[in-house]
N, C-alpha and C. Protein backbone atom coordinates (compact mmCIF):
# COMPACT_ATOMS: atom_id res chain seq x y z
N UNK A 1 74.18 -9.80 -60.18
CA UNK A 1 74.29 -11.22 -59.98
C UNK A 1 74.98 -11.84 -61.20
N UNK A 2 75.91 -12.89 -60.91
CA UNK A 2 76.65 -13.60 -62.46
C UNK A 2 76.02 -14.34 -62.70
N UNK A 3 76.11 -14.75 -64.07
CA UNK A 3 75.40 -15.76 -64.73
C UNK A 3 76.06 -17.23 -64.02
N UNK A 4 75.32 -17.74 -63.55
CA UNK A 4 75.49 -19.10 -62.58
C UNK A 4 75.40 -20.25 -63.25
N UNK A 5 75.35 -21.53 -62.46
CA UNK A 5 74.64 -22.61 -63.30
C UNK A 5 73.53 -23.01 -63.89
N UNK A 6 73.17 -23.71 -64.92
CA UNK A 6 71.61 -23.35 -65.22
C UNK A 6 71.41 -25.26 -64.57
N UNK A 7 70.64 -25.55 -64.11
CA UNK A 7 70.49 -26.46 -62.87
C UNK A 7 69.07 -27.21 -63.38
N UNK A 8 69.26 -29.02 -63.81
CA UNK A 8 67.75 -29.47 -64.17
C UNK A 8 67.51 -30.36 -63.23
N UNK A 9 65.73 -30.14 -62.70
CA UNK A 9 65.46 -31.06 -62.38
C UNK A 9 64.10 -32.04 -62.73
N UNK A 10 64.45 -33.04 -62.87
CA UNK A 10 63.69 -34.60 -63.70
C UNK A 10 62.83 -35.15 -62.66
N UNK A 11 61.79 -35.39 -62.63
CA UNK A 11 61.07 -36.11 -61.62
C UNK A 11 60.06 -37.11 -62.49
N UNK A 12 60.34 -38.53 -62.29
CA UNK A 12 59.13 -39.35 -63.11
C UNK A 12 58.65 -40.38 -61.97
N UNK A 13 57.01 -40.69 -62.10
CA UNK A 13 56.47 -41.19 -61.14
C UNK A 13 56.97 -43.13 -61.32
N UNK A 14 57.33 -43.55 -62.70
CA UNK A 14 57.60 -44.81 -62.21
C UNK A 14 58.95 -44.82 -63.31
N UNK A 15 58.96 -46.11 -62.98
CA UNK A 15 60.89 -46.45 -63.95
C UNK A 15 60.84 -46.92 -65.15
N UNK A 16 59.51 -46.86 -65.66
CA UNK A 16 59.15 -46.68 -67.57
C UNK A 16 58.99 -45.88 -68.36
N UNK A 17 58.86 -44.68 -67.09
CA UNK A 17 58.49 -43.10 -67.85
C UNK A 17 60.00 -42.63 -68.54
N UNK A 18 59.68 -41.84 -69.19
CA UNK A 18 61.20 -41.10 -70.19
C UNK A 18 61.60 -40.35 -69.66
N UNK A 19 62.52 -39.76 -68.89
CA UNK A 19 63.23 -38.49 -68.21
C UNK A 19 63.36 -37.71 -69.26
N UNK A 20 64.03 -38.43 -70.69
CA UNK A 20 64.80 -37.70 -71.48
C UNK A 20 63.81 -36.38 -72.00
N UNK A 21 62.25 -36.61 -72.22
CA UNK A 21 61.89 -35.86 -72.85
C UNK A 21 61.53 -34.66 -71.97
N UNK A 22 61.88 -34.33 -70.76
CA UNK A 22 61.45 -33.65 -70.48
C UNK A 22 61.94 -32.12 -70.65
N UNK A 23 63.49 -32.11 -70.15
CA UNK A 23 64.52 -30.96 -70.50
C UNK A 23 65.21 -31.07 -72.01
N UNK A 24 64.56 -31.86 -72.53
CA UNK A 24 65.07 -32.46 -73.87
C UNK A 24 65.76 -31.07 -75.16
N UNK A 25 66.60 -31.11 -75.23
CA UNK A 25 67.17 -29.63 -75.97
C UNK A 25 67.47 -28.67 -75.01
N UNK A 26 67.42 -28.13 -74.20
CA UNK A 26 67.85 -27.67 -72.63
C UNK A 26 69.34 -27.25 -72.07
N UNK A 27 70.06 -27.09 -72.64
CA UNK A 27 71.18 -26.21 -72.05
C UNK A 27 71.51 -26.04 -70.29
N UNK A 28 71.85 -27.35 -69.99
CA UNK A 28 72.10 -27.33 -69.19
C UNK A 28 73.56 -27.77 -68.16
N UNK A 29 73.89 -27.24 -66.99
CA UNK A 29 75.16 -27.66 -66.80
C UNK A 29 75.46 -28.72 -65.87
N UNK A 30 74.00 -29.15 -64.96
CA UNK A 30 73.82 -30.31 -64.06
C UNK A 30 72.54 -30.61 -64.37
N UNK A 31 71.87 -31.98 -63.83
CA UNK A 31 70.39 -32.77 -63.81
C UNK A 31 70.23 -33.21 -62.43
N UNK A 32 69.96 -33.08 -62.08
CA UNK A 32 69.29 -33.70 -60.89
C UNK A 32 68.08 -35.03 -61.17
N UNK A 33 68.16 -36.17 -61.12
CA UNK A 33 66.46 -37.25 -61.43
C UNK A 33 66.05 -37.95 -60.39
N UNK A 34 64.49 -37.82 -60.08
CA UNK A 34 64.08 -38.52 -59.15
C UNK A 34 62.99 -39.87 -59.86
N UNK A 35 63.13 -40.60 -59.40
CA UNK A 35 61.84 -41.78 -59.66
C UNK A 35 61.37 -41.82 -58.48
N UNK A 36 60.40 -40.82 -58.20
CA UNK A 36 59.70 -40.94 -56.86
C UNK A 36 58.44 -40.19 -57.61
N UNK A 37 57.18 -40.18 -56.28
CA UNK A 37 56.10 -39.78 -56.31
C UNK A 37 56.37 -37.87 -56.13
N UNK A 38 55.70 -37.48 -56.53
CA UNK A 38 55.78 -36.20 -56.35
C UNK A 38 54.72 -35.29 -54.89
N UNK A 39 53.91 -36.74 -54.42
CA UNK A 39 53.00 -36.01 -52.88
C UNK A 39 53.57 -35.59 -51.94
N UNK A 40 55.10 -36.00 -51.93
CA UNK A 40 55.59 -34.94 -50.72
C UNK A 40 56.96 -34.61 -51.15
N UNK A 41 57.93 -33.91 -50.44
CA UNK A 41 58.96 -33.52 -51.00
C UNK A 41 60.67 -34.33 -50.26
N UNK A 42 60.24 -35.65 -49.67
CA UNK A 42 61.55 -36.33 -49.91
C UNK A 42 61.72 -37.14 -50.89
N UNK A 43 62.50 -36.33 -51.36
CA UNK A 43 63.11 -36.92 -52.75
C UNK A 43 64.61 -36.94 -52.79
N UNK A 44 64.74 -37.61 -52.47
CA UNK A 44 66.63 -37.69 -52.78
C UNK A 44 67.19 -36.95 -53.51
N UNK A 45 66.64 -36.86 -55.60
CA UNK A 45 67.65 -36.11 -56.20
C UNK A 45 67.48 -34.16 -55.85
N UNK A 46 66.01 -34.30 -55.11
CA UNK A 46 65.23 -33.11 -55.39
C UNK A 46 66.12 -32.22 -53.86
N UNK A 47 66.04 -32.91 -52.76
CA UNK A 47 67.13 -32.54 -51.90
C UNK A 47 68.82 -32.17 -52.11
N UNK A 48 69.03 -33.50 -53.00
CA UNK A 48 70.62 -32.90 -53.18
C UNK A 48 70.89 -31.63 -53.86
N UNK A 49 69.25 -31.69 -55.13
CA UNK A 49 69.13 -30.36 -55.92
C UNK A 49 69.44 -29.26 -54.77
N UNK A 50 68.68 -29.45 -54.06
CA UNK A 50 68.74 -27.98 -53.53
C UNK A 50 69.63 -27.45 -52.29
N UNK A 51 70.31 -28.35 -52.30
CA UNK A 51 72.06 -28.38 -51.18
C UNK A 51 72.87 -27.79 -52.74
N UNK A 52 72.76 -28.11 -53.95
CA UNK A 52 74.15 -27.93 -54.45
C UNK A 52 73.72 -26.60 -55.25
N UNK A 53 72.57 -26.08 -55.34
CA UNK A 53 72.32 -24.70 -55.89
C UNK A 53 72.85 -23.73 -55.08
N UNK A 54 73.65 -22.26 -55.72
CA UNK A 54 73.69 -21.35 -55.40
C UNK A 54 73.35 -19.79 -55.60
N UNK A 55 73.65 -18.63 -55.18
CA UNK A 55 72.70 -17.70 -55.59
C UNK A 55 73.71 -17.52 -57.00
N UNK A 56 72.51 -17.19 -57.65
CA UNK A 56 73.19 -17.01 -59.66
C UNK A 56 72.57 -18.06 -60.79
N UNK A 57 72.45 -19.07 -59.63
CA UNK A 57 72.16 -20.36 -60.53
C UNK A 57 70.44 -20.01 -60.82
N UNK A 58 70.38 -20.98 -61.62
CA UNK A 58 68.62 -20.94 -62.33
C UNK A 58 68.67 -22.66 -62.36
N UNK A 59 67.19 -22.95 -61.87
CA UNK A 59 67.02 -24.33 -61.54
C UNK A 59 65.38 -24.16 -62.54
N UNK A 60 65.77 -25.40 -63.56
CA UNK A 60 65.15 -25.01 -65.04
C UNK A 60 64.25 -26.54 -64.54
N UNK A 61 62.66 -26.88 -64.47
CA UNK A 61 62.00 -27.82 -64.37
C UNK A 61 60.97 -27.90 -65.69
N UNK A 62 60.45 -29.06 -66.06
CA UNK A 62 59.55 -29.11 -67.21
C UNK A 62 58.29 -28.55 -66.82
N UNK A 63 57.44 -28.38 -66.04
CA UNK A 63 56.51 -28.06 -65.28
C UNK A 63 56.63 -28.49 -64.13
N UNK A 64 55.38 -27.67 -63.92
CA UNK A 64 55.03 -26.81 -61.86
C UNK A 64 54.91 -28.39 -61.34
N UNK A 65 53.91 -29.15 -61.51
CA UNK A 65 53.44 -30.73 -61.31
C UNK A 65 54.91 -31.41 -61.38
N UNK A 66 55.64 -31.18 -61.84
CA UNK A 66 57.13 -32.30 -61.90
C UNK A 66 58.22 -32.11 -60.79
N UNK A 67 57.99 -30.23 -59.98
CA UNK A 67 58.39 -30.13 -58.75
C UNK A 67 57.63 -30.64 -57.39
N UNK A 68 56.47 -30.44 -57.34
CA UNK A 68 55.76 -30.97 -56.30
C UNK A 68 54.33 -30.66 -56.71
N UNK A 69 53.36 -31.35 -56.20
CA UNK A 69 51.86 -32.40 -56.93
C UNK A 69 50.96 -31.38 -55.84
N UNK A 70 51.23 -30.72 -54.91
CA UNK A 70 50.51 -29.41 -53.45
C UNK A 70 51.30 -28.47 -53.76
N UNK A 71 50.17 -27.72 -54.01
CA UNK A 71 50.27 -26.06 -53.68
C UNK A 71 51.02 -25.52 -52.84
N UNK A 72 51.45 -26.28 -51.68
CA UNK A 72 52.32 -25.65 -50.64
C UNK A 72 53.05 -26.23 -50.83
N UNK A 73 53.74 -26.73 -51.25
CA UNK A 73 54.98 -27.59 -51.72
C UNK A 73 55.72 -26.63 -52.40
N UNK A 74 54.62 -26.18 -53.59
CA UNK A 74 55.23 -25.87 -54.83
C UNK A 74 55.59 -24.47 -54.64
N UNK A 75 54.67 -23.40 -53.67
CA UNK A 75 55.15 -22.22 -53.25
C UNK A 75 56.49 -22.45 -52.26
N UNK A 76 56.04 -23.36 -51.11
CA UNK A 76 57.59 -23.25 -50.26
C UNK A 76 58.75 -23.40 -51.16
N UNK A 77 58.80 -24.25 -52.12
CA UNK A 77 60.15 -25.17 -52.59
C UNK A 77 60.92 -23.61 -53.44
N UNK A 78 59.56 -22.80 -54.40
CA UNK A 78 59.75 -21.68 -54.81
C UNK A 78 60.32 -20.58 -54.40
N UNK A 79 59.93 -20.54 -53.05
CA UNK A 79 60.28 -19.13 -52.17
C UNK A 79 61.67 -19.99 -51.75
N UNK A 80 61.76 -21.06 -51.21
CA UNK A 80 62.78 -21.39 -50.58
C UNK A 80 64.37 -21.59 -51.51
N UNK A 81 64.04 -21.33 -52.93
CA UNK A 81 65.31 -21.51 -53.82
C UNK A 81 65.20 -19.63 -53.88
N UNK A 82 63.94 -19.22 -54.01
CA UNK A 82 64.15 -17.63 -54.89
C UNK A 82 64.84 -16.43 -53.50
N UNK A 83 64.55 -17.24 -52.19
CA UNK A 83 64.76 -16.60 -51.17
C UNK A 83 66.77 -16.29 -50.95
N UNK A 84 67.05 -18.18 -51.63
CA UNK A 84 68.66 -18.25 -52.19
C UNK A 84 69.21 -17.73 -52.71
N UNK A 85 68.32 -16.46 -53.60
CA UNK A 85 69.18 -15.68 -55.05
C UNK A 85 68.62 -17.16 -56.05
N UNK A 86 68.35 -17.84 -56.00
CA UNK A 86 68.04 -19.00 -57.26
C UNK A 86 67.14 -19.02 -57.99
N UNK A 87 66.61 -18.65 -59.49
CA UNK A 87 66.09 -18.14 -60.10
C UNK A 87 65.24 -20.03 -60.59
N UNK A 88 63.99 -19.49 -60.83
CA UNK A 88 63.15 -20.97 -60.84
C UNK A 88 62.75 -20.90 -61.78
N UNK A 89 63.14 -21.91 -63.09
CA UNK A 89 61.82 -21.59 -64.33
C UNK A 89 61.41 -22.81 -64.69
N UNK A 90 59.87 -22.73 -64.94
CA UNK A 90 58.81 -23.97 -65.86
C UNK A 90 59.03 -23.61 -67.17
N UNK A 91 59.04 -24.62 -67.51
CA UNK A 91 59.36 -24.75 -69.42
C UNK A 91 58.15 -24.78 -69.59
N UNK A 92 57.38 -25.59 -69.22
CA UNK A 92 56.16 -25.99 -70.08
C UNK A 92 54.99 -24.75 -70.13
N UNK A 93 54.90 -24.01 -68.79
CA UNK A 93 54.51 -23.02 -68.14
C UNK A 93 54.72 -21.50 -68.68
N UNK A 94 55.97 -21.67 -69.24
CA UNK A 94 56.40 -20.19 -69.70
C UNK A 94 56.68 -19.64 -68.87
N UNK A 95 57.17 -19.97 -67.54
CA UNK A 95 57.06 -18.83 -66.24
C UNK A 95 58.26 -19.05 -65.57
N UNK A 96 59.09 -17.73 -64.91
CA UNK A 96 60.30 -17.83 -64.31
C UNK A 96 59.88 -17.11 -63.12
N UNK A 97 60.60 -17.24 -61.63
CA UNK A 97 60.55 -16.90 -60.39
C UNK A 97 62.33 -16.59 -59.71
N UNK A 98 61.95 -15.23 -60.00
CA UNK A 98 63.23 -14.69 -59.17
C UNK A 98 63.41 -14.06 -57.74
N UNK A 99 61.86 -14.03 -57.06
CA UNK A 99 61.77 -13.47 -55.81
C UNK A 99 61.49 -11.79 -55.81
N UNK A 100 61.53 -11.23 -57.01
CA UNK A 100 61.53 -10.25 -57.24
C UNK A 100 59.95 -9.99 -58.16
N UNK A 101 58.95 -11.31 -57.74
CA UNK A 101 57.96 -11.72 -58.79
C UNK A 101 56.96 -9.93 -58.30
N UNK A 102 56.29 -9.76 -59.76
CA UNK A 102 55.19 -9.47 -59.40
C UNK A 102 53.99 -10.14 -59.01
N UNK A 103 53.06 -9.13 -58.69
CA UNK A 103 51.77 -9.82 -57.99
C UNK A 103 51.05 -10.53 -58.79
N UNK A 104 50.98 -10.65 -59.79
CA UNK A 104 50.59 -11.36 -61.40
C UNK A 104 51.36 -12.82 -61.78
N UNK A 105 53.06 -12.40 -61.18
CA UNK A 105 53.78 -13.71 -61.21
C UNK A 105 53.40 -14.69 -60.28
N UNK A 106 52.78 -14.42 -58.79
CA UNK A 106 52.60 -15.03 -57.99
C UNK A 106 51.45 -15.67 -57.45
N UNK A 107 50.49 -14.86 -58.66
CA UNK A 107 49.18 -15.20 -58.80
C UNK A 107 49.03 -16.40 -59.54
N UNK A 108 49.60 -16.03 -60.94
CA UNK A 108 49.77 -17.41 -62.19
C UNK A 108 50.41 -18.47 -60.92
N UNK A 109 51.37 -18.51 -59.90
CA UNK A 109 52.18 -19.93 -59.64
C UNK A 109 51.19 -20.20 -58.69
N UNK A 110 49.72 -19.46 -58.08
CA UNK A 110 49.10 -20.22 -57.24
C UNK A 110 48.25 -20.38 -58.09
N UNK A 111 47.74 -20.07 -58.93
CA UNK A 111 46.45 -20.87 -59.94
C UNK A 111 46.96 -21.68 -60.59
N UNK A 112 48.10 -21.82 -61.76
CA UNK A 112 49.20 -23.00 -61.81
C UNK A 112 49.07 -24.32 -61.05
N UNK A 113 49.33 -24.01 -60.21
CA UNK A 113 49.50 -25.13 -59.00
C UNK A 113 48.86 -25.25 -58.17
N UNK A 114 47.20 -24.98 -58.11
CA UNK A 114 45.85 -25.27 -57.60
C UNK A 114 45.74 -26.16 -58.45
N UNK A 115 45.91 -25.92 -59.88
CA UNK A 115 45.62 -26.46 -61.31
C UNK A 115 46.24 -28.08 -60.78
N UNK A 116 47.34 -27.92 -60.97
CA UNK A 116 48.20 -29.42 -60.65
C UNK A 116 47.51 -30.36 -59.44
N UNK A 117 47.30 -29.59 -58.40
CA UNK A 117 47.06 -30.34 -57.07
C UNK A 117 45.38 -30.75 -57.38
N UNK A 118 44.84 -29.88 -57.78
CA UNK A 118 43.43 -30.60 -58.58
C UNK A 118 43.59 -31.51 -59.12
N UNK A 119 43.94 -31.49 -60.51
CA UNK A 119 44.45 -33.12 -61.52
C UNK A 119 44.34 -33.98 -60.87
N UNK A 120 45.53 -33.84 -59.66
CA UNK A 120 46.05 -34.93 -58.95
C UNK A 120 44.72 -35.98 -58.17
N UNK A 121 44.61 -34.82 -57.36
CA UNK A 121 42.53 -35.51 -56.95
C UNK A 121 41.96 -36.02 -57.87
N UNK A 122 41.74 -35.31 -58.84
CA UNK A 122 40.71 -36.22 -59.88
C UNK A 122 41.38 -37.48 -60.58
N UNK A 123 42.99 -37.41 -60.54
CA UNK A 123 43.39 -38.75 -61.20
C UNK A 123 43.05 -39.78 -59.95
N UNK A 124 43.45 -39.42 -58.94
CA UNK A 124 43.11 -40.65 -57.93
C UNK A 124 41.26 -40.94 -57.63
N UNK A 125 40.71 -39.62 -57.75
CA UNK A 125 39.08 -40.55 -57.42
C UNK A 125 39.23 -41.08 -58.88
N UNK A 126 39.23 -40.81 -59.73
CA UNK A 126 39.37 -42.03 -60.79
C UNK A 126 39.57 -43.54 -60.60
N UNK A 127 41.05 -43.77 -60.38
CA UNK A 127 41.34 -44.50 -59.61
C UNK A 127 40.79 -45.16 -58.81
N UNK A 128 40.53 -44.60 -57.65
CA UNK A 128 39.62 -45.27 -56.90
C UNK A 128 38.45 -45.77 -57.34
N UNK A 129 37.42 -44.76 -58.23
CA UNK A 129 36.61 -45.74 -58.76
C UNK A 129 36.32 -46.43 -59.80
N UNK A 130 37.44 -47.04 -60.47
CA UNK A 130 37.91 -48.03 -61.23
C UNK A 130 38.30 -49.36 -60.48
N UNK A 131 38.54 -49.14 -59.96
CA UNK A 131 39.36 -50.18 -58.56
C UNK A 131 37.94 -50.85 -57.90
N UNK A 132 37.28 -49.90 -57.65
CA UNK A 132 35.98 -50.26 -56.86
C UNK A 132 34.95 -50.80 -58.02
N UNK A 133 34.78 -49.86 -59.39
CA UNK A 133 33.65 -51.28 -60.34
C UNK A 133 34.93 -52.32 -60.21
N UNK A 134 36.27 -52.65 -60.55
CA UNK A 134 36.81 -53.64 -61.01
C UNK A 134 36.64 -55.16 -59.84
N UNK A 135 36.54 -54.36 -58.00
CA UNK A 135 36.31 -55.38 -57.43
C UNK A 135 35.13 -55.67 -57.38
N UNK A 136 34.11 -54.98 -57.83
CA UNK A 136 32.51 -54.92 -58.36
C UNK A 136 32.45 -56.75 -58.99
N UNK A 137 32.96 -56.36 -59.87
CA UNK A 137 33.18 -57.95 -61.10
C UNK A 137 33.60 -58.51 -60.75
N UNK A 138 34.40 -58.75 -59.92
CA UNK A 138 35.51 -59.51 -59.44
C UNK A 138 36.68 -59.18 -60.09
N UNK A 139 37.36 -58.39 -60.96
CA UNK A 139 38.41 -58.27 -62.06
C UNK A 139 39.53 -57.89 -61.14
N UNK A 140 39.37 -57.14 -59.92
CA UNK A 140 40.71 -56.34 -59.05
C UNK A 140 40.93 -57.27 -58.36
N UNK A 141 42.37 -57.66 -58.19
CA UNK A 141 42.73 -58.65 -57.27
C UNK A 141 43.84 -57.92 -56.09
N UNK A 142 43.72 -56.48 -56.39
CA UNK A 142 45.14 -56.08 -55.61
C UNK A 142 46.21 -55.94 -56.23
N UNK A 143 47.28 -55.66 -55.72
CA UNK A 143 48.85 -55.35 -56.30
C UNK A 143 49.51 -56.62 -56.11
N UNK A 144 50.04 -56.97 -57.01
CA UNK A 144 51.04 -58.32 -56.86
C UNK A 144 52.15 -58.07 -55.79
N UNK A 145 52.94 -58.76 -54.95
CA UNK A 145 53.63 -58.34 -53.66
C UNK A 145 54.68 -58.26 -54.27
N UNK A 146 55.61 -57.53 -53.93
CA UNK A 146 57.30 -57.20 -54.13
C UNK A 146 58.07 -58.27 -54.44
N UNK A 147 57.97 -59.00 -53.07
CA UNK A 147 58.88 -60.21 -52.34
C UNK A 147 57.93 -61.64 -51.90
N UNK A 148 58.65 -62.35 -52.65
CA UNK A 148 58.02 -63.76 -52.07
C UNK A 148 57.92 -63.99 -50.45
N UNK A 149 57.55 -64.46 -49.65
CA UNK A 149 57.39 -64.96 -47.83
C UNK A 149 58.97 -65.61 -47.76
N UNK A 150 59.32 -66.03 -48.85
CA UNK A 150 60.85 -66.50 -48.99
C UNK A 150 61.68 -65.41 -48.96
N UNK A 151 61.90 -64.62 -49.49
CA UNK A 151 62.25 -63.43 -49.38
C UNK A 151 62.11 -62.76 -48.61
N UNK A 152 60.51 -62.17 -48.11
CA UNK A 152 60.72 -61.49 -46.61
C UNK A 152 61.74 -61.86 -45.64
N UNK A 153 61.12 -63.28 -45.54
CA UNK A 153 62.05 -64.45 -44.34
C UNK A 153 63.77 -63.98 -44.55
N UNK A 154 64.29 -63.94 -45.91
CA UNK A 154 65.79 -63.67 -45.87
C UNK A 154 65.76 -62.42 -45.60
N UNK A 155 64.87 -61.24 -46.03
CA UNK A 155 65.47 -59.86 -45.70
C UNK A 155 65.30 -59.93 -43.79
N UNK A 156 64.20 -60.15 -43.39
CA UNK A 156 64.37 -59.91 -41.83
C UNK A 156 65.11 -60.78 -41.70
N UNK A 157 66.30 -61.36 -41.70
CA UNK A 157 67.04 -62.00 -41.23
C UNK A 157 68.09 -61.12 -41.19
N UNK A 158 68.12 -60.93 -42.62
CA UNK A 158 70.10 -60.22 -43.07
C UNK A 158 69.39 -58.99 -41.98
N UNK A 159 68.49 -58.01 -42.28
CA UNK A 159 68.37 -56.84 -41.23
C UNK A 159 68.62 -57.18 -39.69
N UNK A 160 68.19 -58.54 -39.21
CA UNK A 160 68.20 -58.35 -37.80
C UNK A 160 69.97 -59.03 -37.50
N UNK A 161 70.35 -59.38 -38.83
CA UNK A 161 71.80 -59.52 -38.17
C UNK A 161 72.80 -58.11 -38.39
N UNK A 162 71.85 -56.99 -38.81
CA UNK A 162 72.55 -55.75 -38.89
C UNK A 162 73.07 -55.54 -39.96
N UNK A 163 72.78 -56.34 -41.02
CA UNK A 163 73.13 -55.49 -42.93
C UNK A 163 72.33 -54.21 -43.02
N UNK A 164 72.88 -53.36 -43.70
CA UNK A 164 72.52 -52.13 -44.13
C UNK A 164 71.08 -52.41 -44.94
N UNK A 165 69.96 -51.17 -44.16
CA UNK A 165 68.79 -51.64 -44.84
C UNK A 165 68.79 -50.84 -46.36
N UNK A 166 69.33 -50.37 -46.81
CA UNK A 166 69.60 -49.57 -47.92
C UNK A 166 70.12 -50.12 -48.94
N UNK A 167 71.16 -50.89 -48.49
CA UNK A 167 72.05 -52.46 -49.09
C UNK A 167 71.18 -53.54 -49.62
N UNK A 168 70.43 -53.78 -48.64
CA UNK A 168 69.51 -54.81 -48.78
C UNK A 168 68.24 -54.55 -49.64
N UNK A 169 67.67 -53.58 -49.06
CA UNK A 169 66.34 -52.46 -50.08
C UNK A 169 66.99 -53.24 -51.64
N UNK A 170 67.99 -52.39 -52.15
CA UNK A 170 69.00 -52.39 -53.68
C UNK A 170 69.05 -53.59 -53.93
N UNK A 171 69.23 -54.47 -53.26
CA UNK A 171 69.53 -56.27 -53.63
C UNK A 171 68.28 -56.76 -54.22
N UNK A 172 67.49 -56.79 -53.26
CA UNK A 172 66.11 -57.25 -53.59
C UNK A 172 65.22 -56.45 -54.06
N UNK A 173 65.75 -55.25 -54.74
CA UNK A 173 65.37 -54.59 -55.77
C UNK A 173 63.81 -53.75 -55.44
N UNK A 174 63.40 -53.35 -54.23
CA UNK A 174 62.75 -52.73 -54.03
C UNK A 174 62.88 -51.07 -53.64
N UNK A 175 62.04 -50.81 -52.94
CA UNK A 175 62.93 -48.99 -52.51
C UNK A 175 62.77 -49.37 -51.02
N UNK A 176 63.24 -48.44 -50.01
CA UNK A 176 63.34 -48.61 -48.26
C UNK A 176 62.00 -48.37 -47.47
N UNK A 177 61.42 -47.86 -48.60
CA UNK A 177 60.15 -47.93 -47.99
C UNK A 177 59.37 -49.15 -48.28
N UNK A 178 59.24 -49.81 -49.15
CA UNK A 178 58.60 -51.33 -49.20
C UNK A 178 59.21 -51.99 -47.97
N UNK A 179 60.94 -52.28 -48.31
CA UNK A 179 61.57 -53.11 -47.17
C UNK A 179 60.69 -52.84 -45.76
N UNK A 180 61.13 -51.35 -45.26
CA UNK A 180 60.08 -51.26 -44.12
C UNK A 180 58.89 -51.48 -43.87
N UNK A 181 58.03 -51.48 -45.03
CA UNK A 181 56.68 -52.17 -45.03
C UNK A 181 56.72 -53.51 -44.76
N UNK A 182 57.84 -54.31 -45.19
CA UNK A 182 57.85 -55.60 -44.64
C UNK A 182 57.95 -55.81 -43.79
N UNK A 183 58.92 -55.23 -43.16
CA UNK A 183 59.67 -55.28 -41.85
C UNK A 183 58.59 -55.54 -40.64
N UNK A 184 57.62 -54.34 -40.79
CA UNK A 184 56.78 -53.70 -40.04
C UNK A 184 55.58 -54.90 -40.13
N UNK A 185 55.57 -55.82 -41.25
CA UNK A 185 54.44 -56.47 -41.03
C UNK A 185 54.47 -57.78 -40.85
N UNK A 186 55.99 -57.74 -40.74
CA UNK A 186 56.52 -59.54 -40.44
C UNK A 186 56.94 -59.46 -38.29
N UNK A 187 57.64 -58.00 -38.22
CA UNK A 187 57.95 -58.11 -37.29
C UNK A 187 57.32 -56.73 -36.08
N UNK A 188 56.44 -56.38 -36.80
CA UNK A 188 55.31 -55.28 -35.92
C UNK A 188 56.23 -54.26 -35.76
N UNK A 189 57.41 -53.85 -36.45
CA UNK A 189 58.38 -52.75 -36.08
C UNK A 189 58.75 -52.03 -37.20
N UNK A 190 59.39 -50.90 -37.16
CA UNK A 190 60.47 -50.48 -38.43
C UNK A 190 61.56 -50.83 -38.03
């Protein structure tokens, strides 16, 4: 096999986090970045990642948790690049996946990433019950809304005269999934 591209990919859960530190010193010849959640696997940059990899290339991530937050995520996404010839490595992890893993390699990426998908549970019952003493006190009021009722009112408009909802999403500075949350609760539809 030739030495291919060495291939990064960036995943941060909101748009304050640092990308930079993650592949930071990293030798690399493309990036791939997502600002998305990591609970399931549409991700825009994380898809194009894996249309423009080929067999040779090595697709270099900071850790297992920064590809996908489930265990089955994190094995499919694995098998499904190493199955490519595409060689997978965690920095933080110490661990590379060439498809050629031993039974030891494949053991560490499911205890690994039991590890991650645990966290993840315990950060959210956290969560949750923080949320729950805070409406205890009265202190939780909810999430502040995106878009003013002024705003909804103009986006279902420009949408139902047929502007691009993707166009529109970018304007009013949300992502396509809020827009559709509006959509859906101004006009009972997507």
């Amino acid at each position: 096999m030739a030495d291919g591209h060495r291939v990064g990919y960036i995943r941060v859960s909101t748009l304050d986090q640092n990308t930079t530190r993650q592949l930071d010193g990293i030798q690399l010849d493309r990036i791939f970045t997502d600002n998305a959640s990591g609970k399931d696997r549409e991700r825009v940059a994380l898809e194009e990642m894996i249309a423009y990899v080929r067999s040779g290339d090595t697709v270099v991530v900071h850790s297992m948790d920064r590809l996908a937050r489930n265990l089955d995520d994190l094995r499919d996404m694995v098998q499904t690049l190493t199955n490519r010839g595409v060689k997978v490595e965690f920095v933080k992890e110490s661990l590379c996946f060439t498809g050629d893993d031993s039974a030891m390699s494949n053991l560490l990426l499911s205890v690994m990433g039991a590890f991650a998908e645990f966290e993840r549970s315990l950060i959210k019952e956290r969560q949750r019950e923080g949320i729950s003493l805070a409406k205890q006190r009265g202190a939780y009021k909810g999430r502040k809304p995106s878009l003013t009722p002024e705003q909804v009112d103009e986006l279902r408009v420009r949408i139902e005269a047929g502007e691009n909802k993707t166009g529109v999403a970018k304007e009013f500075g949300v992502s396509r999934e809020t827009l559709y949350k509006y959509l859906r609760e101004v006009t009972g539809s997507r």
